[in-house]
PDB file of N, CA and C in Angstrom:
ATOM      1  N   UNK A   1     216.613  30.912 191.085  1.00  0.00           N
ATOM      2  CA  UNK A   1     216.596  30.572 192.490  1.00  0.00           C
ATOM      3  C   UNK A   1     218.029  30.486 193.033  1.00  0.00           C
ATOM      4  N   UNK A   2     218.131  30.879 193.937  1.00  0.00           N
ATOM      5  CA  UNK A   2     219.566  30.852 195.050  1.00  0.00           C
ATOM      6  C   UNK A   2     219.346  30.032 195.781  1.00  0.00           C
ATOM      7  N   UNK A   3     220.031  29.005 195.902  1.00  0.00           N
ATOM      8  CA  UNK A   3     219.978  27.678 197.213  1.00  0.00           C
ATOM      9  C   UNK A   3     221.440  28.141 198.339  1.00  0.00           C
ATOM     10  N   UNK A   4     220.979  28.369 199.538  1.00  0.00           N
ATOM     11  CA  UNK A   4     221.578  28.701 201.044  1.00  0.00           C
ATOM     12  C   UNK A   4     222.823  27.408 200.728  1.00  0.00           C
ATOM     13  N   UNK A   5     223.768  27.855 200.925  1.00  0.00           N
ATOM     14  CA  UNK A   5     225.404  27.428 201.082  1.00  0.00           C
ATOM     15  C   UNK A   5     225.146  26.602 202.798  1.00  0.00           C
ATOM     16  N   UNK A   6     224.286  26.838 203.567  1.00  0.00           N
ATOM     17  CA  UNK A   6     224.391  26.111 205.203  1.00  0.00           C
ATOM     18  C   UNK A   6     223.371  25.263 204.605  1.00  0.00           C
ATOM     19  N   UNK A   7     221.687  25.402 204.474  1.00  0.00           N
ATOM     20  CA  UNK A   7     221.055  24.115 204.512  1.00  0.00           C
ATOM     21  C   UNK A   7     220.184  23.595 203.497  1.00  0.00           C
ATOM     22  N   UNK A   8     220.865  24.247 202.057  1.00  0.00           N
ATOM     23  CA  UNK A   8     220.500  24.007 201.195  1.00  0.00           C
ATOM     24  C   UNK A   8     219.055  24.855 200.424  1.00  0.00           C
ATOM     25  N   UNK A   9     218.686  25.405 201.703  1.00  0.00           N
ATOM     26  CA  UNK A   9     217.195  25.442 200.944  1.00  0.00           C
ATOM     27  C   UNK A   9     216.926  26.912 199.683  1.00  0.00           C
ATOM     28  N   UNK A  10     216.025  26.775 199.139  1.00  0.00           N
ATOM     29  CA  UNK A  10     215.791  27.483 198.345  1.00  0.00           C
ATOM     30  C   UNK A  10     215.201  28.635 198.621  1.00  0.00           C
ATOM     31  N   UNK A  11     215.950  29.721 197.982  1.00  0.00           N
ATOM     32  CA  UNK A  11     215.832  31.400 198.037  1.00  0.00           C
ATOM     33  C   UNK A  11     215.192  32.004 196.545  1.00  0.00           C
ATOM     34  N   UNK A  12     214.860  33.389 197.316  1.00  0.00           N
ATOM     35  CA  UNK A  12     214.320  34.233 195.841  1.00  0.00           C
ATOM     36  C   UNK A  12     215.864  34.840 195.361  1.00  0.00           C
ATOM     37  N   UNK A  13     215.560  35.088 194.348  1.00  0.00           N
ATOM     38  CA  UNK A  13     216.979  35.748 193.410  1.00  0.00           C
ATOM     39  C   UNK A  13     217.335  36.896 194.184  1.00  0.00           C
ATOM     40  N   UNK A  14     216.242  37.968 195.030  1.00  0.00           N
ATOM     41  CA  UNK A  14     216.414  38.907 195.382  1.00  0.00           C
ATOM     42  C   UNK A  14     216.746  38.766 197.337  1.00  0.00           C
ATOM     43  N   UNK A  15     216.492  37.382 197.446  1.00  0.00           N
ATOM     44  CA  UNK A  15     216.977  37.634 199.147  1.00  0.00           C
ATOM     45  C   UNK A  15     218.176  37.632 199.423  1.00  0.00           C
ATOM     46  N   UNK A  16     218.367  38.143 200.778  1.00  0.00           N
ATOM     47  CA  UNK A  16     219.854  38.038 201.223  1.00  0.00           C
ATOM     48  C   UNK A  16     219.977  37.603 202.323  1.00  0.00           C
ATOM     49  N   UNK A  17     218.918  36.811 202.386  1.00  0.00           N
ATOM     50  CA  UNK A  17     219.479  35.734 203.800  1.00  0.00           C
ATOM     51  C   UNK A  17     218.780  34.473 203.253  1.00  0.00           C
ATOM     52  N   UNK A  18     219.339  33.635 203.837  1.00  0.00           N
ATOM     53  CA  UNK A  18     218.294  32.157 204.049  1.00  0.00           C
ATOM     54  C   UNK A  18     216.738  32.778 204.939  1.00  0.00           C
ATOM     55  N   UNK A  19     215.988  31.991 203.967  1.00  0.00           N
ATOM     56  CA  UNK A  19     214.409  32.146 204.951  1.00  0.00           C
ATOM     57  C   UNK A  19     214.469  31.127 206.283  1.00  0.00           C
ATOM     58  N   UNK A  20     214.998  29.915 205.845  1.00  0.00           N
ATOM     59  CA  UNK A  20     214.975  28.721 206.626  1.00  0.00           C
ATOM     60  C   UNK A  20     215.934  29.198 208.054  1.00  0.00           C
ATOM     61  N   UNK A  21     217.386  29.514 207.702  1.00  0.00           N
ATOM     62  CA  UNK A  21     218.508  29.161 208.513  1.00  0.00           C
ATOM     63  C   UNK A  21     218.999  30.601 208.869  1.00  0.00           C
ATOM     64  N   UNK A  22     218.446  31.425 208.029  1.00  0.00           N
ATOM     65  CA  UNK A  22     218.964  32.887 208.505  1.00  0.00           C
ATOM     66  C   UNK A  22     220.389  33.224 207.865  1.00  0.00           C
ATOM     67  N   UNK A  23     221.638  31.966 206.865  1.00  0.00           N
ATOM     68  CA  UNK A  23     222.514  32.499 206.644  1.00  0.00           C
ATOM     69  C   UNK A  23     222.327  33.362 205.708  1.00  0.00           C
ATOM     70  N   UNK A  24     224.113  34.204 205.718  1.00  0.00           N
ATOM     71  CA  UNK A  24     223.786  35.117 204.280  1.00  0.00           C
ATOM     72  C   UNK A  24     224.329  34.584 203.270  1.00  0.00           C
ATOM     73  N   UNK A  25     223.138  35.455 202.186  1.00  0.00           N
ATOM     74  CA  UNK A  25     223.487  34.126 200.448  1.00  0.00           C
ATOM     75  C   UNK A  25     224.763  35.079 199.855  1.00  0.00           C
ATOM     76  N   UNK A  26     224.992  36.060 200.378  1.00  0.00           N
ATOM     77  CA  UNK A  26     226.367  36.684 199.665  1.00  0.00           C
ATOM     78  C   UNK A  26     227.337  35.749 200.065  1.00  0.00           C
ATOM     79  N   UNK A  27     227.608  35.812 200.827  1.00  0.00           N
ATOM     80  CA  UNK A  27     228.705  35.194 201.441  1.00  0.00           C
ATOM     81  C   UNK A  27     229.181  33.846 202.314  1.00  0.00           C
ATOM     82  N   UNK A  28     227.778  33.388 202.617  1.00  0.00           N
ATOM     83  CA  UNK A  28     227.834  31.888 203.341  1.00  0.00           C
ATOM     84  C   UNK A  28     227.627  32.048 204.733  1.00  0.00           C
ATOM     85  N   UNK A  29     227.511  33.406 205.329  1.00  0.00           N
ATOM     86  CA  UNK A  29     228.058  33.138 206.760  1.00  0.00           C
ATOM     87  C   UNK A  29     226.924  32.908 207.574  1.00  0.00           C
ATOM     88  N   UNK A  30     226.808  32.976 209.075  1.00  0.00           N
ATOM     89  CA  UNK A  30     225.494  32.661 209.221  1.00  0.00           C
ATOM     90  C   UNK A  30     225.545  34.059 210.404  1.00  0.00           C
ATOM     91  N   UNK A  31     224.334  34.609 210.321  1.00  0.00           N
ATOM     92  CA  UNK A  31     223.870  35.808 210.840  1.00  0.00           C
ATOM     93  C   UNK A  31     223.247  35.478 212.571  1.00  0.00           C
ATOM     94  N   UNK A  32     224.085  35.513 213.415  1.00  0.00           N
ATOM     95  CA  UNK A  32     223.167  35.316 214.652  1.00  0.00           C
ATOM     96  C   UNK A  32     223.000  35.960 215.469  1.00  0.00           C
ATOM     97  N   UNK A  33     222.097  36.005 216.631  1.00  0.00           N
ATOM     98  CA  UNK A  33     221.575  37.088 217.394  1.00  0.00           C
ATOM     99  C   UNK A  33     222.319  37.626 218.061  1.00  0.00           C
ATOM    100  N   UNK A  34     223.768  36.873 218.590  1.00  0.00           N
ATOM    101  CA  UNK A  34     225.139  37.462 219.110  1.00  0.00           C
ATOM    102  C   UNK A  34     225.077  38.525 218.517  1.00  0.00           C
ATOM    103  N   UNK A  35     225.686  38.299 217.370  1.00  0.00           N
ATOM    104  CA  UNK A  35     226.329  39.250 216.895  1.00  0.00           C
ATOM    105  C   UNK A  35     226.142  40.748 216.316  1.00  0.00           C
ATOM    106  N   UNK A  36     224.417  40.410 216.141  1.00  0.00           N
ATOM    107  CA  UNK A  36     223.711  41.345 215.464  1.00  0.00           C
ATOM    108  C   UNK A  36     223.373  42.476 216.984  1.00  0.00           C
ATOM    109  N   UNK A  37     223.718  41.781 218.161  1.00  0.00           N
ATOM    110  CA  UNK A  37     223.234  42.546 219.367  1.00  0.00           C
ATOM    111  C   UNK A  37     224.431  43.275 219.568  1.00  0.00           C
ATOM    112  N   UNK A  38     225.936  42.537 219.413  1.00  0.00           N
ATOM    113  CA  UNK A  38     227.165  43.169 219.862  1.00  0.00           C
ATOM    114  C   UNK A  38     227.341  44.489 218.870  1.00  0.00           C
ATOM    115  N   UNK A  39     226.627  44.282 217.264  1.00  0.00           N
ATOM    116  CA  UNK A  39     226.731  45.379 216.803  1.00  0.00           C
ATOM    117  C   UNK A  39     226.105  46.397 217.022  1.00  0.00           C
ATOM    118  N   UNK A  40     224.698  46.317 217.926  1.00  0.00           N
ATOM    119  CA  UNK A  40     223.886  47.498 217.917  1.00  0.00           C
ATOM    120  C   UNK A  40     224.645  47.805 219.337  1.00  0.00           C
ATOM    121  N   UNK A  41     224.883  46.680 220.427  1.00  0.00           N
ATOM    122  CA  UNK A  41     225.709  47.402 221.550  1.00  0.00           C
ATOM    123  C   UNK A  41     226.570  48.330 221.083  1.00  0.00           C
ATOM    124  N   UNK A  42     227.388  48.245 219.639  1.00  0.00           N
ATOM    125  CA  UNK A  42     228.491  49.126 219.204  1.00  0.00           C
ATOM    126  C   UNK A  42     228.565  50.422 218.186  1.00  0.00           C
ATOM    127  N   UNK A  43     227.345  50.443 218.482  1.00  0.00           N
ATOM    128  CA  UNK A  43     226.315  51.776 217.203  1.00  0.00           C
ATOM    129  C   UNK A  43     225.904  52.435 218.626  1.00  0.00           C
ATOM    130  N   UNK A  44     225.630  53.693 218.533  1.00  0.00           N
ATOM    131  CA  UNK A  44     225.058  54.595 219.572  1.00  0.00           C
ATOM    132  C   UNK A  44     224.420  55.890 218.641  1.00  0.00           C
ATOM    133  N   UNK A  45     223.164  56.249 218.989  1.00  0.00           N
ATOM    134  CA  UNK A  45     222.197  57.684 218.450  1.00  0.00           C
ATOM    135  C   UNK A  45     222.432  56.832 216.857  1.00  0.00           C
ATOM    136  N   UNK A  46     222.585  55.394 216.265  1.00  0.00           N
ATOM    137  CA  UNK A  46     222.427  55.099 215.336  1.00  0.00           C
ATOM    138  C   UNK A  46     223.986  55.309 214.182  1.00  0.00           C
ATOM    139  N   UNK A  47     224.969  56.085 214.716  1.00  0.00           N
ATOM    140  CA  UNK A  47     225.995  56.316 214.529  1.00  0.00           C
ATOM    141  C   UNK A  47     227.295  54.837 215.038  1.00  0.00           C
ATOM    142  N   UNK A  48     228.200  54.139 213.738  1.00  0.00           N
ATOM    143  CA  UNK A  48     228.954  53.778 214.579  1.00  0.00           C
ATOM    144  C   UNK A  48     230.150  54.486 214.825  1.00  0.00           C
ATOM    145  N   UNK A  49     230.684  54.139 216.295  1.00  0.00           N
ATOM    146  CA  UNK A  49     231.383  54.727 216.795  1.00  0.00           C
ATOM    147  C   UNK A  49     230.923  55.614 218.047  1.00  0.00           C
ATOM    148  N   UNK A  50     229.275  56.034 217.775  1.00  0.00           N
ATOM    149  CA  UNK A  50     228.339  56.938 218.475  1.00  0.00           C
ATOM    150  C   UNK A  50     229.186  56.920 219.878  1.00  0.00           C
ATOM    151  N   UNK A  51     228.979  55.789 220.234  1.00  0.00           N
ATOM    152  CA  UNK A  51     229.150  55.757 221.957  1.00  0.00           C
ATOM    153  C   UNK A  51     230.550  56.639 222.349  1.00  0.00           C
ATOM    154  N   UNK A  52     231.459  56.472 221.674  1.00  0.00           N
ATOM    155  CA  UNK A  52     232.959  57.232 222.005  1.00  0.00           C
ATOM    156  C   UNK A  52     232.816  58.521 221.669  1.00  0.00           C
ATOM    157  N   UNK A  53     232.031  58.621 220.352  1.00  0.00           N
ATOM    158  CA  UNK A  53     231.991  60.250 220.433  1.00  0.00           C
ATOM    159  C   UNK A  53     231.231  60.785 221.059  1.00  0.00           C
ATOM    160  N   UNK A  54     230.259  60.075 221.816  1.00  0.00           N
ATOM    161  CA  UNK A  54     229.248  60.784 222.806  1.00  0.00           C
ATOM    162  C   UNK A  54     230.583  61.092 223.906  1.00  0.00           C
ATOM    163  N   UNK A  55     231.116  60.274 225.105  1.00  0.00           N
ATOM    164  CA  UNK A  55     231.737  59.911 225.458  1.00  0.00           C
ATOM    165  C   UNK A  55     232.836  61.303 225.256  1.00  0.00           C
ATOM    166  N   UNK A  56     233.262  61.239 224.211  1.00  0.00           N
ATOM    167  CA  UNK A  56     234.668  62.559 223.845  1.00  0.00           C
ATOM    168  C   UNK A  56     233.917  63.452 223.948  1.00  0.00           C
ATOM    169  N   UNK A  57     232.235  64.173 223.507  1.00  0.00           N
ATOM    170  CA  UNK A  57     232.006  65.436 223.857  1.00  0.00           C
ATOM    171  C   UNK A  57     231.611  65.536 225.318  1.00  0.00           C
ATOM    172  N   UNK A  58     231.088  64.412 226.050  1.00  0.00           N
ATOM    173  CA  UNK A  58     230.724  64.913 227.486  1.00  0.00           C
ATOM    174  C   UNK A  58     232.270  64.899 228.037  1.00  0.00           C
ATOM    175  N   UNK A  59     233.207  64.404 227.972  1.00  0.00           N
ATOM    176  CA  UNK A  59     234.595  64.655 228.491  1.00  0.00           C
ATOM    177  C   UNK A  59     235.055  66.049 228.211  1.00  0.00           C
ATOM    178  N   UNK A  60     235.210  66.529 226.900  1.00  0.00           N
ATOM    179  CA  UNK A  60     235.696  67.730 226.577  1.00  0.00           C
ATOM    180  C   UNK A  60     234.638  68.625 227.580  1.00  0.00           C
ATOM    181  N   UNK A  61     233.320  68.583 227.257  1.00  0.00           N
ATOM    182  CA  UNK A  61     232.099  69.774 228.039  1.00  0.00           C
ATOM    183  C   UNK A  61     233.174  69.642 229.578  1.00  0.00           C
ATOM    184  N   UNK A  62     233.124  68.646 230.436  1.00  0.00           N
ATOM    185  CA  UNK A  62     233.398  68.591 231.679  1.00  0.00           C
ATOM    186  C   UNK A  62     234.614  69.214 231.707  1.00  0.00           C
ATOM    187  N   UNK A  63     235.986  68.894 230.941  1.00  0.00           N
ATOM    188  CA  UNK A  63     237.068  69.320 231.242  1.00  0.00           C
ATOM    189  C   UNK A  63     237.146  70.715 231.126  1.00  0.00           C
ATOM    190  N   UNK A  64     236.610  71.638 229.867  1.00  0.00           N
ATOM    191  CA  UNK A  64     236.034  72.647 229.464  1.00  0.00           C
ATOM    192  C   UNK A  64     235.519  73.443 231.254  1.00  0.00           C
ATOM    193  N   UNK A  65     234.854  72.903 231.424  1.00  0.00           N
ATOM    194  CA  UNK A  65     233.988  73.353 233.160  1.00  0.00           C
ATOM    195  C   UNK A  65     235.032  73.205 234.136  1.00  0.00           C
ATOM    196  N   UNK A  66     235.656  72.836 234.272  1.00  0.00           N
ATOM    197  CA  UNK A  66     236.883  72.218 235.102  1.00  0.00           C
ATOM    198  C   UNK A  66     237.897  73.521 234.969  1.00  0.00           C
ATOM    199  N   UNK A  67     238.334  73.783 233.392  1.00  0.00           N
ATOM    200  CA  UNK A  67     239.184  74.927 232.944  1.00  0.00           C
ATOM    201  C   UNK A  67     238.779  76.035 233.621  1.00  0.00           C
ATOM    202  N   UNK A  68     237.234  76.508 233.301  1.00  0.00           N
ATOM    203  CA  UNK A  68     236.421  77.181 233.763  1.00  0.00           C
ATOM    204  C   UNK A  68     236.955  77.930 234.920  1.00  0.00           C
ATOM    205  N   UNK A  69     236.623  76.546 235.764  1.00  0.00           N
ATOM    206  CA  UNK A  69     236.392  77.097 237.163  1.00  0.00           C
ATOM    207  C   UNK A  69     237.636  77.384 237.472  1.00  0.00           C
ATOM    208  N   UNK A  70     238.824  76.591 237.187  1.00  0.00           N
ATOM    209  CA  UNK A  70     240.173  76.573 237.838  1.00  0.00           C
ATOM    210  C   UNK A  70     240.492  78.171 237.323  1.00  0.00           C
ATOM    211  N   UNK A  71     239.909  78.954 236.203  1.00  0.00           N
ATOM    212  CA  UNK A  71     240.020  80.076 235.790  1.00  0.00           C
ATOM    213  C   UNK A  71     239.653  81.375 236.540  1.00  0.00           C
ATOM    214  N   UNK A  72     238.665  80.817 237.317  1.00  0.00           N
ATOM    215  CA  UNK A  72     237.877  81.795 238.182  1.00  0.00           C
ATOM    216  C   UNK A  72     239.265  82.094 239.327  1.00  0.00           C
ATOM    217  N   UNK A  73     239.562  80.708 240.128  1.00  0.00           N
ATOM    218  CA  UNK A  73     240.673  80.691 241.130  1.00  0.00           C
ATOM    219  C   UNK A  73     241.982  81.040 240.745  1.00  0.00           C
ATOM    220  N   UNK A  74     242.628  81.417 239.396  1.00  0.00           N
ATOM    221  CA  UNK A  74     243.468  81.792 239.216  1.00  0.00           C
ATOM    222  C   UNK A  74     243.643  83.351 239.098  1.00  0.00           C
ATOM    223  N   UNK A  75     242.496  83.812 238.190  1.00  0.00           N
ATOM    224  CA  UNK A  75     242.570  84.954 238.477  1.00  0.00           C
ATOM    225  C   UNK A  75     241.781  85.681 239.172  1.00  0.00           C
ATOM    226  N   UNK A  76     241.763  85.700 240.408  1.00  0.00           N
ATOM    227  CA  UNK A  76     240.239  86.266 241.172  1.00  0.00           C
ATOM    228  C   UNK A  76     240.399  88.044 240.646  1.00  0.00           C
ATOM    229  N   UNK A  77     241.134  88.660 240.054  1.00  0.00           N
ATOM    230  CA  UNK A  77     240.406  90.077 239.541  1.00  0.00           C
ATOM    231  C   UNK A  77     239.844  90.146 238.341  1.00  0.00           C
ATOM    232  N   UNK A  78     239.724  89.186 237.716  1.00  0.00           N
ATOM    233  CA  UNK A  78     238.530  88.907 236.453  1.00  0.00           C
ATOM    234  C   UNK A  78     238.075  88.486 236.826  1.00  0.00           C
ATOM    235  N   UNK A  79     238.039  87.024 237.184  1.00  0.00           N
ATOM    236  CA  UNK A  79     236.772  86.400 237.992  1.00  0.00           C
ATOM    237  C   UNK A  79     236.788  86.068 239.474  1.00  0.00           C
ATOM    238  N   UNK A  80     236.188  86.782 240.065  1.00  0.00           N
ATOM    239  CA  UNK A  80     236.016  86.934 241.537  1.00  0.00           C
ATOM    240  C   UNK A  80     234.956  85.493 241.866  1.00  0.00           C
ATOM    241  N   UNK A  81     236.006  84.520 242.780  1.00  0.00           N
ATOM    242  CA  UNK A  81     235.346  83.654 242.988  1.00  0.00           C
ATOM    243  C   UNK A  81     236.120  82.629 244.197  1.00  0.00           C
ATOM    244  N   UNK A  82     235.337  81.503 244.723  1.00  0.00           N
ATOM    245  CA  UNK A  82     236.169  80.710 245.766  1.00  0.00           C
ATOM    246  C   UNK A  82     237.246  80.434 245.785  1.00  0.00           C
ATOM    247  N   UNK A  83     238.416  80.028 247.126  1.00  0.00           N
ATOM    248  CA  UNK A  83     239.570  80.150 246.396  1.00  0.00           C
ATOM    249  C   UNK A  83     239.794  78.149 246.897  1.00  0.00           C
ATOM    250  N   UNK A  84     238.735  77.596 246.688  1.00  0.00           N
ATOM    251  CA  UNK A  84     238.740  76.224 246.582  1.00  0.00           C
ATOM    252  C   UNK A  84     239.399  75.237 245.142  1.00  0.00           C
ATOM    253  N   UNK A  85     240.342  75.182 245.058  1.00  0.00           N
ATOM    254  CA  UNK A  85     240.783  74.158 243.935  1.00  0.00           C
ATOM    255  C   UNK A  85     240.600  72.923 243.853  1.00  0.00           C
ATOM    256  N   UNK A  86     240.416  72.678 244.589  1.00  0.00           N
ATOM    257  CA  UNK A  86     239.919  71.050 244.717  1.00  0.00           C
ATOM    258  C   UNK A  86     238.791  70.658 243.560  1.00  0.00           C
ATOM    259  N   UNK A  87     237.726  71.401 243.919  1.00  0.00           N
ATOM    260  CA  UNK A  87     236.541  71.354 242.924  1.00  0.00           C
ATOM    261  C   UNK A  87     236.612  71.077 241.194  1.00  0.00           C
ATOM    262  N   UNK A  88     237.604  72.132 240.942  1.00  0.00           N
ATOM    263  CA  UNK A  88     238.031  72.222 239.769  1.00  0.00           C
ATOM    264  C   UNK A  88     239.149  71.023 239.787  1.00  0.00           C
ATOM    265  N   UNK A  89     240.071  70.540 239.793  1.00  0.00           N
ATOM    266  CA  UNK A  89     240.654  70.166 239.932  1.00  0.00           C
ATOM    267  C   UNK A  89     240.122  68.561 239.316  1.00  0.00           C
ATOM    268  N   UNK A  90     239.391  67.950 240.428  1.00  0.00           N
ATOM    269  CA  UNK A  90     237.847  67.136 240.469  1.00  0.00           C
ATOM    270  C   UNK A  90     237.754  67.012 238.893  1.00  0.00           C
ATOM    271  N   UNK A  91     237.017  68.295 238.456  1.00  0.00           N
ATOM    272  CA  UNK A  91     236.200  68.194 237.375  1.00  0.00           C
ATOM    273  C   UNK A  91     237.568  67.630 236.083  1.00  0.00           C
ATOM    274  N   UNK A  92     238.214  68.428 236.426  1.00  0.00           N
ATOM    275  CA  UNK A  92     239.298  67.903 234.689  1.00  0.00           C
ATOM    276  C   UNK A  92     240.024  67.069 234.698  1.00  0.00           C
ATOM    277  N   UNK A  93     240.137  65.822 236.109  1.00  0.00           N
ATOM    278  CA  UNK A  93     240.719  64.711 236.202  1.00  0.00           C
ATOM    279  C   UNK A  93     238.975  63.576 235.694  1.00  0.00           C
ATOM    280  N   UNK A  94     238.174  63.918 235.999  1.00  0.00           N
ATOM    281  CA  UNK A  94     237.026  63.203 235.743  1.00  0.00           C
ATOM    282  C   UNK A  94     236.685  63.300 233.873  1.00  0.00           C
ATOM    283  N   UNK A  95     236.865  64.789 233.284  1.00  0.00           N
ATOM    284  CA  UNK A  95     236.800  64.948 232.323  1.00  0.00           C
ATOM    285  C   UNK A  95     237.690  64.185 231.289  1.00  0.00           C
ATOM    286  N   UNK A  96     238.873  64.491 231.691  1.00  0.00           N
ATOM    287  CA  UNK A  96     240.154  63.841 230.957  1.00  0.00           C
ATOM    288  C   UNK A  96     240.129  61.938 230.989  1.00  0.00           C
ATOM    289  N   UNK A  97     239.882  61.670 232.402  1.00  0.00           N
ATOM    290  CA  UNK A  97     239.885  59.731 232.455  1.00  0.00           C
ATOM    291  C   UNK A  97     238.595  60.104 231.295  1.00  0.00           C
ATOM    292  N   UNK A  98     237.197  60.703 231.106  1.00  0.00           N
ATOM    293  CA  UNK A  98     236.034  60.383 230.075  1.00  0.00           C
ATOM    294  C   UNK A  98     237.069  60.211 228.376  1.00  0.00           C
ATOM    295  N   UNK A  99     237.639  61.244 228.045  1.00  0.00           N
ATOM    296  CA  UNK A  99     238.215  61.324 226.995  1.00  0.00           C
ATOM    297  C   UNK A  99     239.270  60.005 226.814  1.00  0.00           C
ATOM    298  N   UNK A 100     240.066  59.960 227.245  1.00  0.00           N
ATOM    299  CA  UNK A 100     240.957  58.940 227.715  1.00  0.00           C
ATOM    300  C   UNK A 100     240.087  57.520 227.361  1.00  0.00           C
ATOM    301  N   UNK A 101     239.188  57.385 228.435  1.00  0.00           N
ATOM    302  CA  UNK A 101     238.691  55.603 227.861  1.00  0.00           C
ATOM    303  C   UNK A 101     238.093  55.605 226.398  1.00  0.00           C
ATOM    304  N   UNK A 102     237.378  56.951 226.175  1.00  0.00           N
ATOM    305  CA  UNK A 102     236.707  56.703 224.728  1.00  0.00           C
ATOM    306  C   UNK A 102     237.619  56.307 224.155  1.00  0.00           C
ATOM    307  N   UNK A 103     239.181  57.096 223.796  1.00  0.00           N
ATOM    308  CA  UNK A 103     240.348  56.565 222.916  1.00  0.00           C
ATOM    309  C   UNK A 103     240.822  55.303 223.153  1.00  0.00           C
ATOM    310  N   UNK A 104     240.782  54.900 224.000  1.00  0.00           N
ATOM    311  CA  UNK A 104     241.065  53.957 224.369  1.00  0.00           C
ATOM    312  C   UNK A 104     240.356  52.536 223.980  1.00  0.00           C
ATOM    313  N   UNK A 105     239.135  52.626 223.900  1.00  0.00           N
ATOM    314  CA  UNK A 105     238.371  51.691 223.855  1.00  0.00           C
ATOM    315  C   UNK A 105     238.275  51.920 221.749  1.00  0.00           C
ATOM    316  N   UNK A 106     238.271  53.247 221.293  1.00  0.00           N
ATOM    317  CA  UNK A 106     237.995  53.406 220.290  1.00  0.00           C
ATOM    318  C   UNK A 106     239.511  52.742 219.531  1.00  0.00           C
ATOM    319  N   UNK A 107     240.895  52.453 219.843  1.00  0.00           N
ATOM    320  CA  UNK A 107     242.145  51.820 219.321  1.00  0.00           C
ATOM    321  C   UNK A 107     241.704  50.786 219.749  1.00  0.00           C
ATOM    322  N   UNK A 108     241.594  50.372 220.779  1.00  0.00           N
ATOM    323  CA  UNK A 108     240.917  48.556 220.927  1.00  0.00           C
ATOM    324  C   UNK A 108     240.756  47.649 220.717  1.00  0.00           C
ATOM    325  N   UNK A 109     239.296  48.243 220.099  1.00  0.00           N
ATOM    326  CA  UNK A 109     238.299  47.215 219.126  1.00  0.00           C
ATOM    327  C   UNK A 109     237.388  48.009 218.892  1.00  0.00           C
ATOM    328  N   UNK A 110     237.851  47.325 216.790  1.00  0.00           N
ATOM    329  CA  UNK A 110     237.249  48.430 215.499  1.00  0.00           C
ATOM    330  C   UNK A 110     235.886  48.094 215.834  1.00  0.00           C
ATOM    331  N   UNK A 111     235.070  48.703 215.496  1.00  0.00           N
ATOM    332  CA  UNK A 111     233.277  47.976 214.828  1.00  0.00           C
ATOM    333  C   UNK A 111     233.527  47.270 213.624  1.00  0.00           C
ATOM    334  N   UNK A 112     232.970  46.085 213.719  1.00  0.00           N
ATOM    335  CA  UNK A 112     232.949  44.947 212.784  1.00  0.00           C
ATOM    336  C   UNK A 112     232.270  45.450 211.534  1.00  0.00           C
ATOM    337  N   UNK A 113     232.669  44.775 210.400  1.00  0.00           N
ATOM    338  CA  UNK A 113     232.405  45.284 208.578  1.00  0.00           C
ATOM    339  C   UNK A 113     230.734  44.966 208.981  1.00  0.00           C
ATOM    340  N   UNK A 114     230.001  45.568 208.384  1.00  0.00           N
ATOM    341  CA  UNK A 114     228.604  45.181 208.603  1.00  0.00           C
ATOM    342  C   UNK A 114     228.039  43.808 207.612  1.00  0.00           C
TER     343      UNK A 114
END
């Protein structure tokens, strides 16, 4: 039997939490709904880290579209097209701030040891 380090009570050899109190018998600590929520807030598609790399490919796709278009207006005898820059312009300042906060947020703050 394993007796819980927080309220004493008695465990199977094979659990890893308190039944009673919820701490963990590895280590003493106590497991609470904070934290277990801030980690799934910090997991995304089940991946951690998910959310930033979602985040870095819709930035790259957009800036990518942005290149695009600004490509069309640069060379209108390959690509014959509006001679509006603004649009483009738009797109790879929107793309780039996407890339930008993912790194940003991803130097930050790590995802916690599980």
């Amino acid at each position: 039997m394993v007796y819980c380090t927080k309220c004493g009570t008695k465990n199977e050899d094979t659990a890893l939490v308190c039944v009673k109190c919820g701490a963990s018998l590895e280590t003493g600590t106590y497991v609470t709904r904070r934290s277990e929520r801030r980690r799934a807030e910090e997991e995304c598609f089940g991946l951690p880290h998910g959310g930033m790399i979602a985040g870095m490919v819709i930035g790259v796709i957009i800036l990518l579209l942005g290149f695009w278009e600004l490509m069309h207006i640069v060379n209108p005898a390959v690509f014959p097209s509006a001679t509006n820059i603004l649009g483009p312009l738009i797109l790879i300042i929107f793309g780039l701030l996407i890339v930008l906060g993912a790194l940003y947020r991803l130097g930050r703050r790590p995802l916690p040891p599980p």
